[in-house]
Protein backbone atom coordinates (compact mmCIF):
# COMPACT_ATOMS: atom_id res chain seq x y z
CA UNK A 1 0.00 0.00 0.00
CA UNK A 2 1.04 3.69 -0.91
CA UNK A 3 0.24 6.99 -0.18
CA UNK A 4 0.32 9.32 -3.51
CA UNK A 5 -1.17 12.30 -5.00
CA UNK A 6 -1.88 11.37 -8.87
CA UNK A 7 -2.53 15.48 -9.04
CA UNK A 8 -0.79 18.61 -8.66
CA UNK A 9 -2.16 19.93 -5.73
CA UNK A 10 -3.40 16.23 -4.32
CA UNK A 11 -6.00 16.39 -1.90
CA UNK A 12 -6.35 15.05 1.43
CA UNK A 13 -9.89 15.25 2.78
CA UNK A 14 -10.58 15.27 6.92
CA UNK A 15 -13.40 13.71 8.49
CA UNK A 16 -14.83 12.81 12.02
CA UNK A 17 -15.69 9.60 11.98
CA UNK A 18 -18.94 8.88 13.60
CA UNK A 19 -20.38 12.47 12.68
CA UNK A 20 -22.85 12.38 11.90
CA UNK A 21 -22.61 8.44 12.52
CA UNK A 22 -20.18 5.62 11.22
CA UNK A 23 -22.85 4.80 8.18
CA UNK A 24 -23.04 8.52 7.31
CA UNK A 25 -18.88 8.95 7.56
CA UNK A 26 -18.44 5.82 5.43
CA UNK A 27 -20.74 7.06 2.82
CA UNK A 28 -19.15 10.43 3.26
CA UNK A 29 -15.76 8.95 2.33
CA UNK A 30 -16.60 6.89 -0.31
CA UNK A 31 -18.10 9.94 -2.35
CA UNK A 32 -15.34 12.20 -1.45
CA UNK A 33 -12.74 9.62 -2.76
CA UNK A 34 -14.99 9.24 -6.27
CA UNK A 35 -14.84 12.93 -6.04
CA UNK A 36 -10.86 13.50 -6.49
CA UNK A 37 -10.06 12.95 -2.93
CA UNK A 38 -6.36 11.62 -3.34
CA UNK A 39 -6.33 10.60 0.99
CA UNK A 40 -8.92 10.29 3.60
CA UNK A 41 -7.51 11.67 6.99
CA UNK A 42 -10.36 9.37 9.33
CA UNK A 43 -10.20 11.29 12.64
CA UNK A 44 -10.92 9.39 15.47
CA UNK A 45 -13.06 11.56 17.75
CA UNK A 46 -11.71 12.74 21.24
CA UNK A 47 -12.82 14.63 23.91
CA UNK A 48 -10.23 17.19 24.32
CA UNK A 49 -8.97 17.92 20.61
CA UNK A 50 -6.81 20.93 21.99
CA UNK A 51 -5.14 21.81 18.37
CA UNK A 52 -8.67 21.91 16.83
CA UNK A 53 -11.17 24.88 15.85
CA UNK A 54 -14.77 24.84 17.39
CA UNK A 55 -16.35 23.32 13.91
CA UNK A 56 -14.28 19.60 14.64
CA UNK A 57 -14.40 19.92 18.37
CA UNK A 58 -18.16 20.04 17.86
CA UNK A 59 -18.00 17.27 15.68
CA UNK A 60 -15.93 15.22 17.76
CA UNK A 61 -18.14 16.04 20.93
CA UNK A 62 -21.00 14.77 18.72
CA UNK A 63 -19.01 11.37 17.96
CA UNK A 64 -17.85 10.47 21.27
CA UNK A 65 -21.58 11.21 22.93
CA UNK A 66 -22.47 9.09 20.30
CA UNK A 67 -20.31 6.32 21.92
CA UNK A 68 -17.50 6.30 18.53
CA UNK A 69 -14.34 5.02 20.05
CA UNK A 70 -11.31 4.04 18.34
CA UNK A 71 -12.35 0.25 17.09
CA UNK A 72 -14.82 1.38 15.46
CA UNK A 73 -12.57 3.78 13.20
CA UNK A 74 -10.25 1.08 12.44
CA UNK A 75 -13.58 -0.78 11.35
CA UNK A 76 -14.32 1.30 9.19
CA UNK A 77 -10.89 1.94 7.58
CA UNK A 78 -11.55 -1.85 6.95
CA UNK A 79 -14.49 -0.97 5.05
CA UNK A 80 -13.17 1.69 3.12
CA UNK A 81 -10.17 -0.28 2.23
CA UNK A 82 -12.45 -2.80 0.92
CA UNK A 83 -14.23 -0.77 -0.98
CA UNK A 84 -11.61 1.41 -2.98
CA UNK A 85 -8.02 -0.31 -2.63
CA UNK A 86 -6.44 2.55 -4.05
CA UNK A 87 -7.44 5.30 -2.30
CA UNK A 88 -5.11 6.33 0.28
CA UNK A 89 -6.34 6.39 4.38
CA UNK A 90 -4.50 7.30 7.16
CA UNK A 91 -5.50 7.17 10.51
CA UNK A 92 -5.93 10.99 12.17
CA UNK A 93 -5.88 10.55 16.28
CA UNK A 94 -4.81 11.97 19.02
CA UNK A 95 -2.30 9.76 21.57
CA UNK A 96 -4.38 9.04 24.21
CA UNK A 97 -7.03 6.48 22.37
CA UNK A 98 -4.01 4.65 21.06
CA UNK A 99 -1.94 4.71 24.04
CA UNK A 100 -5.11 3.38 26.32
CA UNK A 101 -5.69 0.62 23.15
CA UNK A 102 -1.81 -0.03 23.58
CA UNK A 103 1.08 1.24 20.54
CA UNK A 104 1.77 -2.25 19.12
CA UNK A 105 -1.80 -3.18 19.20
CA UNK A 106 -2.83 -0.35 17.39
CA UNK A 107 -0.59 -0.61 15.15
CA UNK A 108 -1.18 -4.13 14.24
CA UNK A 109 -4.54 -3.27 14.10
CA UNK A 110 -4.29 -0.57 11.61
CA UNK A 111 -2.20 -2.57 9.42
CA UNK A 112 -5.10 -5.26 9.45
CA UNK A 113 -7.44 -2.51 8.85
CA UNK A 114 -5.95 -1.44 5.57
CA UNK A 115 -4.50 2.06 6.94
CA UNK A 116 -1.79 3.42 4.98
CA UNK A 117 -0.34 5.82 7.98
CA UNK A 118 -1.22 7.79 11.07
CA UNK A 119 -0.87 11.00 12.23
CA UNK A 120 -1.25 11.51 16.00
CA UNK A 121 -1.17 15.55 16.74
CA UNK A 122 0.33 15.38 20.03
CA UNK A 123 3.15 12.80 18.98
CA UNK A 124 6.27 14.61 18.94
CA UNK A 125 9.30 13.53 16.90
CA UNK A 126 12.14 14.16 19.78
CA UNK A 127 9.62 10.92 22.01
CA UNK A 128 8.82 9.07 18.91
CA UNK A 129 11.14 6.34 19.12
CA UNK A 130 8.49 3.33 20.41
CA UNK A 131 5.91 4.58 17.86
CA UNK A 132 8.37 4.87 14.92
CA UNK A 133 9.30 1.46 15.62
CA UNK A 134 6.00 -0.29 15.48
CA UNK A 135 4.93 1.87 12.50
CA UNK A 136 7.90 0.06 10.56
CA UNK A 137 7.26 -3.17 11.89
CA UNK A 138 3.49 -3.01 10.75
CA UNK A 139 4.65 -0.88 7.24
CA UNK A 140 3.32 1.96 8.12
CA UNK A 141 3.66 5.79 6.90
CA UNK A 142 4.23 7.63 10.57
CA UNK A 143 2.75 11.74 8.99
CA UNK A 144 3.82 14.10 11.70
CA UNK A 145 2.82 18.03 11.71
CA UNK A 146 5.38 20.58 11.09
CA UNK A 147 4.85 24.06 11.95
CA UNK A 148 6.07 27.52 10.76
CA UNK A 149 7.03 28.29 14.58
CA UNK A 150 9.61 25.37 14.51
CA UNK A 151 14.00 25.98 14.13
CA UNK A 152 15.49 23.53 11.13
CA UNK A 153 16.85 21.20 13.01
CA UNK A 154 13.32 20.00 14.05
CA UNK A 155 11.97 20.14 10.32
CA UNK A 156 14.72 18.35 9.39
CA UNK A 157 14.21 15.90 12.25
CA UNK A 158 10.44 15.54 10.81
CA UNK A 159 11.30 15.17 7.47
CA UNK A 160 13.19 12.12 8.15
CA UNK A 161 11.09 10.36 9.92
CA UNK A 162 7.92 11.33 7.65
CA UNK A 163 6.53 9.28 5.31
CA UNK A 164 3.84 9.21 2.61
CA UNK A 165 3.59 13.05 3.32
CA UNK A 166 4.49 15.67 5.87
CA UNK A 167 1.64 17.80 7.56
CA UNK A 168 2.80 21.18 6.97
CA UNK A 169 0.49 23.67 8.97
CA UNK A 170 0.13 26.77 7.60
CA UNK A 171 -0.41 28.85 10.43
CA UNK A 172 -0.28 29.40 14.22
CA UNK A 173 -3.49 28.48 16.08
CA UNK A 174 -6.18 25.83 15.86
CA UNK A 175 -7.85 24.34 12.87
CA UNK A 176 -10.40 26.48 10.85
CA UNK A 177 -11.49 27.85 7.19
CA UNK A 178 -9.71 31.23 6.49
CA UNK A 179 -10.12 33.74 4.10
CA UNK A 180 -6.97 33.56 2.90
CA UNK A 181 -3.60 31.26 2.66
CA UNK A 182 -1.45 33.12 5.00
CA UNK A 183 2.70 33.72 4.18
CA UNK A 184 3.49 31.38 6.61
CA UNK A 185 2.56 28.32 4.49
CA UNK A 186 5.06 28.77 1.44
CA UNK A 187 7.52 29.81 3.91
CA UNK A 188 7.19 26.76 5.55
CA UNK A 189 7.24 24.31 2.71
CA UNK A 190 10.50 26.35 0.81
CA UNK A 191 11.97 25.60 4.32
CA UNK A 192 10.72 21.71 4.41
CA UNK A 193 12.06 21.76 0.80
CA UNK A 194 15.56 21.56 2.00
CA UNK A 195 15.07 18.39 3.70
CA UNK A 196 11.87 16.22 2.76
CA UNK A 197 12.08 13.18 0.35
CA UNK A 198 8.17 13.05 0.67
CA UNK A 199 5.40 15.09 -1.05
CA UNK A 200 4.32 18.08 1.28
CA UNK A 201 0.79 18.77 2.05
CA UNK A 202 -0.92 21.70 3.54
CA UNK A 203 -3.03 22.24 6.30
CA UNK A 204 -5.06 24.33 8.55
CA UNK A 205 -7.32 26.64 6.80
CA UNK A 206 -7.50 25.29 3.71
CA UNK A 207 -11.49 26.00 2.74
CA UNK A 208 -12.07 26.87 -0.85
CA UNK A 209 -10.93 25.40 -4.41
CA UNK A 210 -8.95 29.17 -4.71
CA UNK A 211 -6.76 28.29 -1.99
CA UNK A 212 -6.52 24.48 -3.17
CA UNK A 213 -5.17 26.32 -6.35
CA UNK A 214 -2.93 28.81 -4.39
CA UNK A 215 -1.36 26.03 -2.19
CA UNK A 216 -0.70 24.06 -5.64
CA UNK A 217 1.71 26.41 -6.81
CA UNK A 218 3.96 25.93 -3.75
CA UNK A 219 3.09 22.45 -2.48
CA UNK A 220 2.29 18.61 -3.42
CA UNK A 221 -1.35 18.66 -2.09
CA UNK A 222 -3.88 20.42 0.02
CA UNK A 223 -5.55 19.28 3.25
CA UNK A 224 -8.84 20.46 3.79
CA UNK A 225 -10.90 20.01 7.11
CA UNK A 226 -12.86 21.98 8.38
CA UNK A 227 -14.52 23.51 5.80
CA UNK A 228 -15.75 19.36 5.17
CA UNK A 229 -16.78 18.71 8.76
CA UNK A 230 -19.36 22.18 8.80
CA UNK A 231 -20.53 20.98 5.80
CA UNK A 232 -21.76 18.27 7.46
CA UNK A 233 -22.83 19.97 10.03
CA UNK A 234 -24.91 22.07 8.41
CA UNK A 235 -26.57 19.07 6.47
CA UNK A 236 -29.50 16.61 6.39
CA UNK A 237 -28.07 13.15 7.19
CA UNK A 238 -29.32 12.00 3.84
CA UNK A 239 -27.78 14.41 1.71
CA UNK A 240 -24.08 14.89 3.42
CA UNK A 241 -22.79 12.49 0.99
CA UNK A 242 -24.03 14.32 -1.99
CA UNK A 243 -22.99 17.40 -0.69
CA UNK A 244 -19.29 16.41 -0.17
CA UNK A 245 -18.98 15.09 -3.10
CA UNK A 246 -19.80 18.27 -5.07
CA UNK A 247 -17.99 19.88 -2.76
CA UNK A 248 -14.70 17.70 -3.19
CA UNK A 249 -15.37 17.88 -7.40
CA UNK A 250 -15.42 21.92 -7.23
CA UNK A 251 -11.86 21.93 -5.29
CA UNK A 252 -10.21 19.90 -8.16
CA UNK A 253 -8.01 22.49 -10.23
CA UNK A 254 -9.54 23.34 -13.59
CA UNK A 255 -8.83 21.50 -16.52
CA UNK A 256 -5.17 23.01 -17.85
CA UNK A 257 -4.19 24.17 -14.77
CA UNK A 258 -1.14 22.67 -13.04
CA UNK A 259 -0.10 19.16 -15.23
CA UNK A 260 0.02 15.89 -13.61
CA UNK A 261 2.96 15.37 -11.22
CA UNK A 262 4.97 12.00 -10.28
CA UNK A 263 2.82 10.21 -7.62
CA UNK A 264 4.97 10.52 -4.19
CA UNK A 265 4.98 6.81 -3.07
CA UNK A 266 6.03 5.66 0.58
């Protein structure tokens, strides 16, 4: 299994599983892959997600009163798998699920599941060592964040370690749609530039096929979030999957616009 982006920008699309409910998110996925979705970031709802916006921690609140633990993610990355081999899933979590499921467990388990990688937030490189470990044992892509606030030897620590992509947040502060793709961002990725083997995606903000387009002309892909999970929000149950899937079509770039670039592979 790979991680690639078969586009220039690739797109990685973020969603709470279990909001509105596990049915809804797997139909949700499936249509956002058929869409041009290049990855599906499943997020496995928490009760504290600290480094998100109020749009996902309402959505994870949702989840978790809804009883969605971390199984039932990896359940339905199975599905998903099983349903469209190619498309690319990584597992989006914070540490404490996986910690109280156990490191090698989850691992294995994600492996099993079909999961291409994980990104936990609040896993930092410099205490990565046990996680790194069973990620390789289990073939796993370990994604980690890397933000504009951070000196080069820590990017460069990242970048080695990264693989199918590396998270490249393009601002300071907690997820949310912007107006605009801040400075920060190409900053950022001309500074991960100097060290990363893998494509570069970026994050936080992303909300709108103009900034899809914007982040295309300095990165491999765009992550969008937010902008997804208030969409679904602000949905009837029945139509979410509809919704996201015109939603995902109108981000692809227009026909001419930046060619086809070399899928990054793991």
């Amino acid at each position: 299994m790979a991680i690639q982006f078969n586009t220039r920008p690739g797109l990685v699309a973020y969603l709470t599983a279990g909001d509105p409910d596990i049915e809804t998110t797997r139909e949700i996925a499936l249509a956002a892959i058929d869409n041009g979705a290049d990855v599906i970031e499943l997020g496995v709802p928490f009760s504290d997600p600290l480094a998100d916006g109020p749009v996902i921690q309402r959505a994870s609140g949702r989840a978790v009163a809804r009883g969605v633990r971390l199984l039932d993610v990896l359940a339905l990355a199975a599905e998903l798998r099983a349903a469209r081999p190619s498309a690319g899933l990584v597992i989006f979590s914070y540490l404490n699920p996986v910690v109280r499921l156990g490191m090698r467990t989850f691992c294995a388990r994600a492996a099993e599941a079909g999961a291409d990688g994980v990104l936990l937030t609040d896993m930092i490189v410099e205490e990565a060592g046990e996680y790194l470990e069973a990620m390789r044992e289990h073939a796993l892509a370990p994604v980690f964040l890397a933000a504009p606030t951070s000196p080069d030897a820590r990017l460069k620590a990242i970048c080695e370690v990264s693989r199918g992509f590396v998270y490249a947040v393009s601002r300071v502060g907690v997820t949310g749609a912007q107006t605009t793709v801040g400075n920060d961002a190409e900053t950022l990725v001309t500074r991960l530039r100097r060290y990363a083997t893998t494509p570069i995606a970026v994050g936080f903000g992303i909300s709108n096929a103009e900034h899809v387009r914007a982040v295309g002309r300095f990165a491999d892909a765009a992550i969008i979030g937010s902008a997804l999970v208030a969409l679904i929000e602000s949905s009837e149950r029945s139509e979410a999957a509809k919704t996201i899937g015109s939603f995902i079509a109108g981000l692809r770039v227009a026909e001419g616009e930046p060619e086809r670039m070399a899928a990054g592979k793991l």
